[in-house]
N, C-alpha and C. Protein backbone atom coordinates (compact mmCIF):
# COMPACT_ATOMS: atom_id res chain seq x y z
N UNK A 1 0.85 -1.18 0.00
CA UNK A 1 0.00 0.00 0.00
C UNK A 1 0.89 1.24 0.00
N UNK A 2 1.11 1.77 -1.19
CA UNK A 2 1.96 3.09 -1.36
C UNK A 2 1.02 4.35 0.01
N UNK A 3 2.50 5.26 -0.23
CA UNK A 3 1.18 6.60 -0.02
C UNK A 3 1.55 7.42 -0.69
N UNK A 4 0.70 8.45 -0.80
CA UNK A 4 -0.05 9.30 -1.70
C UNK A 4 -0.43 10.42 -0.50
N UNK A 5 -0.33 11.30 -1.44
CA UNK A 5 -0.32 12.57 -0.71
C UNK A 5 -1.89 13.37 -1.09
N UNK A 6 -2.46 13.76 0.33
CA UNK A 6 -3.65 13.81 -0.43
C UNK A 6 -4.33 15.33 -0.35
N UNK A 7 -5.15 15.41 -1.02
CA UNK A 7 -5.21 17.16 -1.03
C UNK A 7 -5.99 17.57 0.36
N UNK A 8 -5.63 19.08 -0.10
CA UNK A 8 -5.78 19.89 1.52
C UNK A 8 -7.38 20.01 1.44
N UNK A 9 -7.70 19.71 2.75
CA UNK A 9 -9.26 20.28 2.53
C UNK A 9 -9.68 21.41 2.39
N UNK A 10 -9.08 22.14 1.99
CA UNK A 10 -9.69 23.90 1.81
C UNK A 10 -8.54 24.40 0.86
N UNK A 11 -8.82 25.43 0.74
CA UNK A 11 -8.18 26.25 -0.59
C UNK A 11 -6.55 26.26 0.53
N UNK A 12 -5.69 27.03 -0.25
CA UNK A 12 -4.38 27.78 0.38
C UNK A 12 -4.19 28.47 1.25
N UNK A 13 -5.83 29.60 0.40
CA UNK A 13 -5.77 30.89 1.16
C UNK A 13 -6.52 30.93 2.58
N UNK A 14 -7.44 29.31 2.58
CA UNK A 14 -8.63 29.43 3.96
C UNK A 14 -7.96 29.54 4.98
N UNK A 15 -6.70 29.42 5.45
CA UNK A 15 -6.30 29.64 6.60
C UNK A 15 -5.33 30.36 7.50
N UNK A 16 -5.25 31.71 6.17
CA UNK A 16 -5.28 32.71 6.66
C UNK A 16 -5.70 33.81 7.33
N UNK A 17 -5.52 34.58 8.01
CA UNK A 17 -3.72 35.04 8.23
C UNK A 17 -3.06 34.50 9.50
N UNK A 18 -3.74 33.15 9.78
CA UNK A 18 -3.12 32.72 10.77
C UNK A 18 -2.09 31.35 10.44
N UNK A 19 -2.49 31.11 8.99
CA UNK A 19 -1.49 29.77 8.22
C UNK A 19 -1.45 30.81 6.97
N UNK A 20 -0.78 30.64 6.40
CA UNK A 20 -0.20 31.58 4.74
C UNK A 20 -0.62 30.89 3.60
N UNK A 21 -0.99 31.06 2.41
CA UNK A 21 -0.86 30.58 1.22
C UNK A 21 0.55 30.22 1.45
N UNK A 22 1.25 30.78 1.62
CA UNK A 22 2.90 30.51 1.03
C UNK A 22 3.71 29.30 2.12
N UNK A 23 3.33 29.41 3.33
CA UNK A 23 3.39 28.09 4.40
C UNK A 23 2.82 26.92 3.60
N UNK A 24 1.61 26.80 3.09
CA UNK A 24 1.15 26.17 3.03
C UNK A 24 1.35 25.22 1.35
N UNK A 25 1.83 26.31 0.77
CA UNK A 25 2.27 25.70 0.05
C UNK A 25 3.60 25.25 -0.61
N UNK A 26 4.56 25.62 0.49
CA UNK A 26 6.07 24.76 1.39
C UNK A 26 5.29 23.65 2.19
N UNK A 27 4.63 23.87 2.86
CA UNK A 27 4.74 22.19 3.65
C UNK A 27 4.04 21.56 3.31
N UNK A 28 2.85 21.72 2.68
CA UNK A 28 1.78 20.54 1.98
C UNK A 28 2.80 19.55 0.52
N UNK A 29 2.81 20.97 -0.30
CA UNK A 29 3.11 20.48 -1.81
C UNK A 29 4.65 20.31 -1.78
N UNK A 30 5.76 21.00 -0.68
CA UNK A 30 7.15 20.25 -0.78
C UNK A 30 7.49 19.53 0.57
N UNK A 31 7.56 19.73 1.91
CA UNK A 31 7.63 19.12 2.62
C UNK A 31 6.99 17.72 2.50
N UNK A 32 5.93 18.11 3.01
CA UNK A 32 4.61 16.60 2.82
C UNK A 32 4.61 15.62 1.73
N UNK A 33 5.08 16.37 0.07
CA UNK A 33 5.31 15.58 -0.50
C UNK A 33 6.31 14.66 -0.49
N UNK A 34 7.53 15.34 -0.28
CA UNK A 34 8.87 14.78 0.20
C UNK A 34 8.76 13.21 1.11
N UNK A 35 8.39 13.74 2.06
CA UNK A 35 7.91 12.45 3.40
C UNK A 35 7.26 11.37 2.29
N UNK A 36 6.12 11.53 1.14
CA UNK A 36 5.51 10.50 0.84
C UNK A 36 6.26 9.76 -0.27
N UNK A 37 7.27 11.06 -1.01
CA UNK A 37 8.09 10.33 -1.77
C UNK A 37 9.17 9.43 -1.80
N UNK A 38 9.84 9.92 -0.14
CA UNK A 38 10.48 9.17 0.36
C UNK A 38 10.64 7.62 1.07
N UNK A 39 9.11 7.96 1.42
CA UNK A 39 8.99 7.14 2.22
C UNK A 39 8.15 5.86 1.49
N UNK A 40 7.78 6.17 -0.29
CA UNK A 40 7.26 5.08 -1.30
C UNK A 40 8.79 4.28 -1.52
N UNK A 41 10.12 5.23 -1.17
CA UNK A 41 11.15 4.71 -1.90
C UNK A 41 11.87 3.67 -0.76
N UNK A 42 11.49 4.00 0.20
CA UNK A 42 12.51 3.09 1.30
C UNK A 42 10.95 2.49 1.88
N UNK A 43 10.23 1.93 1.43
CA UNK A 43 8.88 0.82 1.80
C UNK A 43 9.14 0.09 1.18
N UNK A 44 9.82 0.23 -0.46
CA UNK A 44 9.94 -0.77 -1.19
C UNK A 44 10.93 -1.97 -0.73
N UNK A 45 10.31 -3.36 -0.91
CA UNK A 45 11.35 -4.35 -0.84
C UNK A 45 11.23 -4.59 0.78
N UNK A 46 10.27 -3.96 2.27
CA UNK A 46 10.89 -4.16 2.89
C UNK A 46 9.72 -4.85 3.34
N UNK A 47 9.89 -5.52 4.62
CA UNK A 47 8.56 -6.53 5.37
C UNK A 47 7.13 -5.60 5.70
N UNK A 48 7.50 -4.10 5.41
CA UNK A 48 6.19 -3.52 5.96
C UNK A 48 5.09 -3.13 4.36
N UNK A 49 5.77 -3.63 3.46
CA UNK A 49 5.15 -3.22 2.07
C UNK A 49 3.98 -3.80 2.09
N UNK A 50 2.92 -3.50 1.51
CA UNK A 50 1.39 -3.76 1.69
C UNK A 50 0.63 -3.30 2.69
N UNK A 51 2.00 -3.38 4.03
CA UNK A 51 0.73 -2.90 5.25
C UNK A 51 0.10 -1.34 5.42
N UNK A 52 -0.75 -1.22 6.20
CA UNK A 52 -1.31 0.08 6.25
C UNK A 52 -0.38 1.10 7.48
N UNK A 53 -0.63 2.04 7.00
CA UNK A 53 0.11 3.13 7.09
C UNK A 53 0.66 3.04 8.93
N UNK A 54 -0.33 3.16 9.67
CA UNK A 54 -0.31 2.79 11.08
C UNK A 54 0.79 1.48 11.21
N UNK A 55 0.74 0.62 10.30
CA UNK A 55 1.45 -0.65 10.68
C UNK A 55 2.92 -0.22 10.30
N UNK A 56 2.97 0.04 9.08
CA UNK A 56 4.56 0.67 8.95
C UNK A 56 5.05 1.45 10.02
N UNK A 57 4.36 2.74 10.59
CA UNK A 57 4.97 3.42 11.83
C UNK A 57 5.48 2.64 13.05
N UNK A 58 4.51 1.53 13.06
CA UNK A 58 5.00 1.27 14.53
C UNK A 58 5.47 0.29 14.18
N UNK A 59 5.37 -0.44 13.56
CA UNK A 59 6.87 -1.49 12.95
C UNK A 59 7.83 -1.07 12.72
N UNK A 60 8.37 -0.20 12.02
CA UNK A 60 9.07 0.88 11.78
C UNK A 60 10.16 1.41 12.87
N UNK A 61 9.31 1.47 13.92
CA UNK A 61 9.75 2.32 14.91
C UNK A 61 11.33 1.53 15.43
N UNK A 62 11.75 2.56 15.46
CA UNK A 62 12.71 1.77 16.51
C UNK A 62 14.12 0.60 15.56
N UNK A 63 13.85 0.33 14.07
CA UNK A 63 13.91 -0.78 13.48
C UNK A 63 14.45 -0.19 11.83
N UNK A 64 14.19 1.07 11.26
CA UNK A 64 14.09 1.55 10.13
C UNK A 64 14.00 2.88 10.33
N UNK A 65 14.99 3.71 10.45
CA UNK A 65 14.90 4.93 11.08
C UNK A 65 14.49 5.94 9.78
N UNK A 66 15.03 5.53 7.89
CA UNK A 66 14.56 6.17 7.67
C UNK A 66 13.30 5.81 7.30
N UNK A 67 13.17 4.76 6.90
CA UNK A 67 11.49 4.70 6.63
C UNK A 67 10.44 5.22 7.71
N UNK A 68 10.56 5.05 9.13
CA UNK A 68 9.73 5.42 10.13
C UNK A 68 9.57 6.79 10.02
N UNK A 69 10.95 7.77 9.71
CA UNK A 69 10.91 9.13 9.26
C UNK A 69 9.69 9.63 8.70
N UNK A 70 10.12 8.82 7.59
CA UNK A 70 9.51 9.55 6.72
C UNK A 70 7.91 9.24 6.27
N UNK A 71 7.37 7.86 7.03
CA UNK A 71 6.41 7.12 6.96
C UNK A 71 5.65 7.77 8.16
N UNK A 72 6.67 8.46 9.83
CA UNK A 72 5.42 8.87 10.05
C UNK A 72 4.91 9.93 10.18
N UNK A 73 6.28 11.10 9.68
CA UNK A 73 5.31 12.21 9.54
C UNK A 73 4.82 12.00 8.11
N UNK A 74 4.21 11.08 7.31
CA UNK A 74 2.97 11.24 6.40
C UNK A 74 1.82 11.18 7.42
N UNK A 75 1.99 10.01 8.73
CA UNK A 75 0.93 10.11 9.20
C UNK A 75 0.47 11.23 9.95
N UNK A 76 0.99 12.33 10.59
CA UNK A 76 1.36 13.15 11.36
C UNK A 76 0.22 14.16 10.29
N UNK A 77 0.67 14.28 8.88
CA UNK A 77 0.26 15.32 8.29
C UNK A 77 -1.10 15.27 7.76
N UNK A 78 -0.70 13.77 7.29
CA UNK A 78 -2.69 13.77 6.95
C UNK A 78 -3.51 13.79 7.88
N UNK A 79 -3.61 13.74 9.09
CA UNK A 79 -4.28 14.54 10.07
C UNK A 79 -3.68 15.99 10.29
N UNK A 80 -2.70 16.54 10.24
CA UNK A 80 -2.48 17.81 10.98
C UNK A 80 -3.32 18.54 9.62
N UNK A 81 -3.43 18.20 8.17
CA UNK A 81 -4.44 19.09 7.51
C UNK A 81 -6.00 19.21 7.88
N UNK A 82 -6.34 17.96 8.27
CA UNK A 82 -7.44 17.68 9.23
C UNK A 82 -7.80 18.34 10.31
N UNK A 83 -6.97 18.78 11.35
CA UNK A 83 -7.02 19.23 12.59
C UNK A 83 -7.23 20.86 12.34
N UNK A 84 -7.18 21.17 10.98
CA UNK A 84 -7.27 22.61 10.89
C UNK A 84 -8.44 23.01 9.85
N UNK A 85 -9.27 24.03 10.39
CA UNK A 85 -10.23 24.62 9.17
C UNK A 85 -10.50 25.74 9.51
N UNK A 86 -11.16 26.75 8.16
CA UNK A 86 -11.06 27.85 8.44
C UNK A 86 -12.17 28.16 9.66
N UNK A 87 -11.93 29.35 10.50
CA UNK A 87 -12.86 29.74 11.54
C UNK A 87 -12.88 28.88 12.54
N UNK A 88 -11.91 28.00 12.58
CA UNK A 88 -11.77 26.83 13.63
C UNK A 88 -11.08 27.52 15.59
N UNK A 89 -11.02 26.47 15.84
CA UNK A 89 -10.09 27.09 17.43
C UNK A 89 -11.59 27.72 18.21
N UNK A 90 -10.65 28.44 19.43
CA UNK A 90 -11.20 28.49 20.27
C UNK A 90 -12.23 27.87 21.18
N UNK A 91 -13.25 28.05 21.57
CA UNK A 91 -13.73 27.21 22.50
C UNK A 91 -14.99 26.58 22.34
N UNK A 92 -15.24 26.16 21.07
CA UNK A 92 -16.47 26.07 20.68
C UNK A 92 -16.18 24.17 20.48
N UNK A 93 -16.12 23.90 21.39
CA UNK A 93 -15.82 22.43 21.39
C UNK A 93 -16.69 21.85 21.87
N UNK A 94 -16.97 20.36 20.55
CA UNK A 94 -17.79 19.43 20.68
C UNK A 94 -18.47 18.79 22.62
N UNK A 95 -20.00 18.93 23.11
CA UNK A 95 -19.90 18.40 24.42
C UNK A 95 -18.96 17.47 24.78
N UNK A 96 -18.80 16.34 24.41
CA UNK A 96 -18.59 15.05 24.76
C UNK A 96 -16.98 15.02 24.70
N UNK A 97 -16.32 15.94 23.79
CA UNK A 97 -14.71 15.84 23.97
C UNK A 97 -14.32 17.21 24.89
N UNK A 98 -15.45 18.00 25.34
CA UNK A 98 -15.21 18.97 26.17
C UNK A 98 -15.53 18.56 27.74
N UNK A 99 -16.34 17.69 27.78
CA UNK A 99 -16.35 17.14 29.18
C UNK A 99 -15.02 16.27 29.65
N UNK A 100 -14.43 15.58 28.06
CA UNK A 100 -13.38 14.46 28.48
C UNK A 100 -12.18 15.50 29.08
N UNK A 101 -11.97 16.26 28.14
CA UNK A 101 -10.90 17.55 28.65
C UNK A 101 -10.80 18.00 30.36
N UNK A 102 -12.28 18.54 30.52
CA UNK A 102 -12.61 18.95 31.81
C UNK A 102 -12.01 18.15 32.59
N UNK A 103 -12.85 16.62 32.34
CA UNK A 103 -12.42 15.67 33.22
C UNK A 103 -10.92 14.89 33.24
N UNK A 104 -10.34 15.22 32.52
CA UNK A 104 -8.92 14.63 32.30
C UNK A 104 -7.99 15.58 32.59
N UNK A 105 -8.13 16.93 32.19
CA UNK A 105 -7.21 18.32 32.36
C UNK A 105 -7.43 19.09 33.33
N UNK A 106 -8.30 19.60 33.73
CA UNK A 106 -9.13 20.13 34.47
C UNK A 106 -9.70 21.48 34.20
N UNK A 107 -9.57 21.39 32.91
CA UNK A 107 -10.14 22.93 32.12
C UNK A 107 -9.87 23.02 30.54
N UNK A 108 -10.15 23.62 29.82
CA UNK A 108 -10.25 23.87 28.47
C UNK A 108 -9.08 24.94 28.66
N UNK A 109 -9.00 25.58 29.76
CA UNK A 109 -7.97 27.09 29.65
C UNK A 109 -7.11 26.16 30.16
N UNK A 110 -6.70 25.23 30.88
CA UNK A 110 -5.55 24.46 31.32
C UNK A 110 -5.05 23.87 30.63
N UNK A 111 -5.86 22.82 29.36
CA UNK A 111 -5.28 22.29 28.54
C UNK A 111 -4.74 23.13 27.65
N UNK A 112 -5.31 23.87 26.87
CA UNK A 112 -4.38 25.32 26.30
C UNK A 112 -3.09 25.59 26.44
N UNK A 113 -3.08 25.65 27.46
CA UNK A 113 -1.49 26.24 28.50
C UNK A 113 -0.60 25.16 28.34
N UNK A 114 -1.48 24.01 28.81
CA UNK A 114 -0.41 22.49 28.89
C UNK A 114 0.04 22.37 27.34
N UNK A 115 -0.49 22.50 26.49
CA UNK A 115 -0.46 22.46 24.79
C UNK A 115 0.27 23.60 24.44
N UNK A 116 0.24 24.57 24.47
CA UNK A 116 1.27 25.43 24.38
C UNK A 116 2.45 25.47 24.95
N UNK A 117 2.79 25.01 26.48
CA UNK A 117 3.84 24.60 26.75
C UNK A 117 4.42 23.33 26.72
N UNK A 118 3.93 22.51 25.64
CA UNK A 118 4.56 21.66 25.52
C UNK A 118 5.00 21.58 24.15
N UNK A 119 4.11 22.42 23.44
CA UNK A 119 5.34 22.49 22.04
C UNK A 119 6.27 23.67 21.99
N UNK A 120 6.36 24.55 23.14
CA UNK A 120 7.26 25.68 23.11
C UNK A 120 8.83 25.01 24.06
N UNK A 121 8.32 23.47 24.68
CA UNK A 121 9.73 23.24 25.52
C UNK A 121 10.02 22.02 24.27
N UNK A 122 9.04 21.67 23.31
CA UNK A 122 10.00 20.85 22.20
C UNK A 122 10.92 21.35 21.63
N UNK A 123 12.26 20.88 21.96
CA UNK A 123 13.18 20.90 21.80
C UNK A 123 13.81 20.85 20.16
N UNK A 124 13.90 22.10 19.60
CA UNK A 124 14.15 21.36 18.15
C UNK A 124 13.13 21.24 17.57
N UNK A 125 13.13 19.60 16.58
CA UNK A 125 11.90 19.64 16.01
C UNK A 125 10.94 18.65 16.16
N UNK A 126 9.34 18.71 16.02
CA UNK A 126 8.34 18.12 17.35
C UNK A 126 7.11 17.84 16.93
N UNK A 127 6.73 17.41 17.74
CA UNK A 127 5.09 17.77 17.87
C UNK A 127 4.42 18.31 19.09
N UNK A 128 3.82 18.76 19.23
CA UNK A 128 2.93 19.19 20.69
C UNK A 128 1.50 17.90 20.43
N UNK A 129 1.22 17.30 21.17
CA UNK A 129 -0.79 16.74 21.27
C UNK A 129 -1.44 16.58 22.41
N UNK A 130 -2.29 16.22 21.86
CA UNK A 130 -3.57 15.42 22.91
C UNK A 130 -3.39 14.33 22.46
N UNK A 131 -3.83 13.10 23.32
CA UNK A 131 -3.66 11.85 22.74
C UNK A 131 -4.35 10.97 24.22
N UNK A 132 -5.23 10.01 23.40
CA UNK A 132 -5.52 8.97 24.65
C UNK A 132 -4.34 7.88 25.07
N UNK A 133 -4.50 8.02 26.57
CA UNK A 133 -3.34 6.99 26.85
C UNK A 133 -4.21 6.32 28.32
N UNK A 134 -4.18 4.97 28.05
CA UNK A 134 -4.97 4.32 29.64
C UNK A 134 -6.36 5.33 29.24
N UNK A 135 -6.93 5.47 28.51
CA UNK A 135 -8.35 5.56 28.73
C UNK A 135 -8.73 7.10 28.47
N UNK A 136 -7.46 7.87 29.02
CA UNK A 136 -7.44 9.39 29.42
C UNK A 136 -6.78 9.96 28.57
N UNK A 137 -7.07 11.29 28.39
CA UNK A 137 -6.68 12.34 27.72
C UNK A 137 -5.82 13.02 28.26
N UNK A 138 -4.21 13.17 27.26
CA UNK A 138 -2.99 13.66 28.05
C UNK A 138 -2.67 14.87 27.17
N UNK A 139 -1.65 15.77 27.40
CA UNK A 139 -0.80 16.44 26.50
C UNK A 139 0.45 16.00 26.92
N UNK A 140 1.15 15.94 25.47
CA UNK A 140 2.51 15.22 25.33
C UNK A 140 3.09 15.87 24.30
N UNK A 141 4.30 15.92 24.13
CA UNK A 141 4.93 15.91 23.13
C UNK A 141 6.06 14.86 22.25
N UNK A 142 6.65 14.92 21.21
CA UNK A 142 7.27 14.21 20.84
C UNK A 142 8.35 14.78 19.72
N UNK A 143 9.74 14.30 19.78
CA UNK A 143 10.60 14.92 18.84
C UNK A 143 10.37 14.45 17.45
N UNK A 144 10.89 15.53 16.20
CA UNK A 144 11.02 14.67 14.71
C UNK A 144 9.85 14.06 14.46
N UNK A 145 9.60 12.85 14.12
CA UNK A 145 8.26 12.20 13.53
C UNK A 145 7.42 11.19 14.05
N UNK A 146 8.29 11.10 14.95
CA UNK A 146 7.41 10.72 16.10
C UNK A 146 6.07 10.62 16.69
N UNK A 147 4.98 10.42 16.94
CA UNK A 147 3.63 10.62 17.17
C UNK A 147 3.63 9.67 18.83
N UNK A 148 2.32 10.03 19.38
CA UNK A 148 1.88 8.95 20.65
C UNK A 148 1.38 7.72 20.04
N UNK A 149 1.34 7.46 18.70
CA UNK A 149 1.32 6.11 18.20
C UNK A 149 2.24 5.32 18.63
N UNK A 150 3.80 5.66 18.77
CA UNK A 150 4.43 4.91 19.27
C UNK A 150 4.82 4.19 20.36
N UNK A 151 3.99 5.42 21.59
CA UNK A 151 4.44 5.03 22.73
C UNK A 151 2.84 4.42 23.90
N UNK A 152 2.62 3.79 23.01
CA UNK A 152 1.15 3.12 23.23
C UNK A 152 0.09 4.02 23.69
N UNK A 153 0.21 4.88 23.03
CA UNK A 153 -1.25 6.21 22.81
C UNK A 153 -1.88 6.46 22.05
N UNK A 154 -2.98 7.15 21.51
CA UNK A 154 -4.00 7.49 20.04
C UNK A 154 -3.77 8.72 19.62
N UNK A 155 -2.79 9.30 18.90
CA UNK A 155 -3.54 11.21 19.19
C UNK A 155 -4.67 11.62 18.81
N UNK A 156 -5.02 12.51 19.18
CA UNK A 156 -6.31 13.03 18.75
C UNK A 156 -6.04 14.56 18.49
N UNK A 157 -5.15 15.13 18.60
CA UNK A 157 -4.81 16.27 18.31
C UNK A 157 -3.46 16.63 18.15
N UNK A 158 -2.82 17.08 17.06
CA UNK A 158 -1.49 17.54 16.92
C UNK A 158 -0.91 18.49 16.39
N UNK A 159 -0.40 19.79 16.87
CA UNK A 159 0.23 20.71 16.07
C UNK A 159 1.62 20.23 16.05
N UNK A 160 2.27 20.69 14.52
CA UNK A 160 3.77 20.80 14.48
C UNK A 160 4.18 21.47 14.37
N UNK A 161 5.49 21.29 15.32
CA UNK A 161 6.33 22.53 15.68
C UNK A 161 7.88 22.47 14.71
N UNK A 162 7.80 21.80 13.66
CA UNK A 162 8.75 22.15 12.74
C UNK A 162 8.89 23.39 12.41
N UNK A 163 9.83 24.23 12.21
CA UNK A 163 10.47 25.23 12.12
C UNK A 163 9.93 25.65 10.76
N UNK A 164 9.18 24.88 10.03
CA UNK A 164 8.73 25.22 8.45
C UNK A 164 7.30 25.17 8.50
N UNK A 165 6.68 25.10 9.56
CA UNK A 165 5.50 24.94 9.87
C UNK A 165 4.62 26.09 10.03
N UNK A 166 5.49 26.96 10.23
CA UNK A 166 5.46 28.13 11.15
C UNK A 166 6.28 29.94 11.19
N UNK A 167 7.69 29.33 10.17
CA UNK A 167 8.70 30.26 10.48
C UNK A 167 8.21 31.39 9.47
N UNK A 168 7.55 30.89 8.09
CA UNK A 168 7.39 31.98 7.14
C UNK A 168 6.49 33.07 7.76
N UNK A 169 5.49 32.71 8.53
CA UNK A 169 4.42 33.70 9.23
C UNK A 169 4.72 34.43 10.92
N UNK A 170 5.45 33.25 11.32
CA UNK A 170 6.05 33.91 12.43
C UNK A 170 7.25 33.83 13.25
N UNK A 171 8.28 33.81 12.24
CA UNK A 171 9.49 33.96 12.35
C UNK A 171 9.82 32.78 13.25
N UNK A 172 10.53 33.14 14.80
CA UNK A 172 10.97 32.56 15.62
C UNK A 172 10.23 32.68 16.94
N UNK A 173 8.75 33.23 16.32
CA UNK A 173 7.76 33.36 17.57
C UNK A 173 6.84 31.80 18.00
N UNK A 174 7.37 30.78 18.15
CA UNK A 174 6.76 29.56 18.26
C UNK A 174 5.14 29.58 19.20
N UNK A 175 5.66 30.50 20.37
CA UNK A 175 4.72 30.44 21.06
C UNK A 175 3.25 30.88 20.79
N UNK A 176 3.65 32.42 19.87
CA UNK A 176 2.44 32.39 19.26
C UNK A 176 1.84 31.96 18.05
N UNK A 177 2.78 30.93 17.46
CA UNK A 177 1.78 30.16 15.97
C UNK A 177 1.11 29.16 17.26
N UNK A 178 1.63 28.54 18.17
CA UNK A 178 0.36 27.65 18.83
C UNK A 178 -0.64 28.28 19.43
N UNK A 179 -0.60 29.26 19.90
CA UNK A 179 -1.68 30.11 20.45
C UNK A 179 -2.78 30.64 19.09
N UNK A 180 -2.25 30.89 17.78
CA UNK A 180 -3.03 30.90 16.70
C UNK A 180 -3.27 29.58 16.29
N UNK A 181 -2.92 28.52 16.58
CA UNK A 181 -3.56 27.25 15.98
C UNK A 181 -4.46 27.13 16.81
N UNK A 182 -4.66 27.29 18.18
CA UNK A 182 -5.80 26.68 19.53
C UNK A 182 -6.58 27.61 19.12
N UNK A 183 -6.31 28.75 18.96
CA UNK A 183 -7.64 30.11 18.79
C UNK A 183 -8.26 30.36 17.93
N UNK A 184 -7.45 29.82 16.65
CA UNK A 184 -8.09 30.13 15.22
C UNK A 184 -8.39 29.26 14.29
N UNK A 185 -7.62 27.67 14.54
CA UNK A 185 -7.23 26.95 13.45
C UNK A 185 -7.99 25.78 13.84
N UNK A 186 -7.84 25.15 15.01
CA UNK A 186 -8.74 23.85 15.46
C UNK A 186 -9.68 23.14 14.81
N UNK A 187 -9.77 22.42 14.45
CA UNK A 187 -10.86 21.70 14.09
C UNK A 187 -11.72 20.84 14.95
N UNK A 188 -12.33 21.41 15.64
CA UNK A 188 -12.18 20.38 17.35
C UNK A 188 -13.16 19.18 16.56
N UNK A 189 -14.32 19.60 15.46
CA UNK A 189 -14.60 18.44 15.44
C UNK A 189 -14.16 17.41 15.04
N UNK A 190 -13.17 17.15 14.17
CA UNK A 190 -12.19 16.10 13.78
C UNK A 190 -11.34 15.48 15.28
N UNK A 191 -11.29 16.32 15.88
CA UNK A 191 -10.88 15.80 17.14
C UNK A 191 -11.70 14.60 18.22
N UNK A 192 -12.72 15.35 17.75
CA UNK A 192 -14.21 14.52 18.33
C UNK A 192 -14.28 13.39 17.83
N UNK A 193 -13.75 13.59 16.27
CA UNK A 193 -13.73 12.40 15.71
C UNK A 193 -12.90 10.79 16.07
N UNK A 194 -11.86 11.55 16.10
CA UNK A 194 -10.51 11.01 16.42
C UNK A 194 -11.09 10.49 17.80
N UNK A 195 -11.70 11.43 18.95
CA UNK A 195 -11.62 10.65 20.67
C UNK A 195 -12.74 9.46 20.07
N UNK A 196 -13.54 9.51 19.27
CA UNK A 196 -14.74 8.22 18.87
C UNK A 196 -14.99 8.03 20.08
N UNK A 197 -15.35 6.40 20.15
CA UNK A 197 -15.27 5.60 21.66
C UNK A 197 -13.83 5.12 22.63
N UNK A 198 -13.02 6.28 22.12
CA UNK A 198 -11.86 5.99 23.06
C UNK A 198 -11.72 6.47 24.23
């Protein structure tokens, strides 16, 4: 099962001025492509060929450093285009993943904070999420391409804190492209999606 890079759900321009036409079309159409081109070229020939995308990552892991690379931020991205739409963010979150928050974080303004400071102490290059782990809803982070797929978690939410993610619109201000992804960009219902019955 190759991958394929798949289109953005909204135009270039929908997610501005808090994502750029010009971000977006560095990390979708060359970054993102990159990861899928790479990662069709080092799948080939190896024991994870055929499997689905999830199975390569965590087979991967640990075992194939570049294929896992590059295999899982594909997975990373075809949700992180997901996790964003225009008029998205802030606090207009689904009941049922806003009670889990409450009850797992102890606030919608706490998790915020915990999510912002956890992709502003990623070190380098990252992810910030939410992710179920034991039942519950955590914030975590993770270096490079990494996801809570690996470390026996689900994400359900992920901004990246790659330096190309971010730098064309706001330089070396990290802290506030995550504060514009929670406020403006969210897609909480895809998130909703993602918690399902987890």
């Amino acid at each position: 099962m190759s991958f394929s890079l798949p289109d953005l759900p909204y135009s270039y321009d929908a997610l501005a001025p808090y994502m750029s036409r010009e971000t977006l079309e560095y990390h979708h159409d060359k970054h993102h492509l990159a990861y899928v081109n790479n990662g069709n070229n080092l799948l080939r020939d190896t024991e994870w060929e055929g499997k689905s995308l999830e199975e390569v990552v965590k087979g991967s892991f640990g075992k194939n450093a570049g294929l896992f690379n590059n295999a899982g931020q594909h997975y990373n991205h075809i949700h992180f285009w997901k996790w964003m739409k225009p008029g998205g963010g802030g606090d207009k979150i689904p009941g049922e993943l806003e009670k889990r928050i409450i009850a797992d974080l102890g606030s919608v303004a706490e998790m915020k904070e915990d999510f912002i400071q956890a992709g502003v102490t990623q070190f380098g290059s990252g992810w910030a999420w939410l992710a179920i782990k034991d039942g519950k809803i955590v914030v975590t982070k993770t270096p490079n391409g990494e996801s809570p797929l690996v470390h026996g978690a689900q994400p359900i939410l992920g901004c990246d804190v790659w330096e190309h993610s971010y730098y064309i619109d706001y330089r070396n201000r990290r802290p506030d492209y995550i504060k514009a992804f929670l406020d403006h960009l969210v897609n909480w219902e895809y998130v909703a999606e993602m918690l399902g019955g987890k």
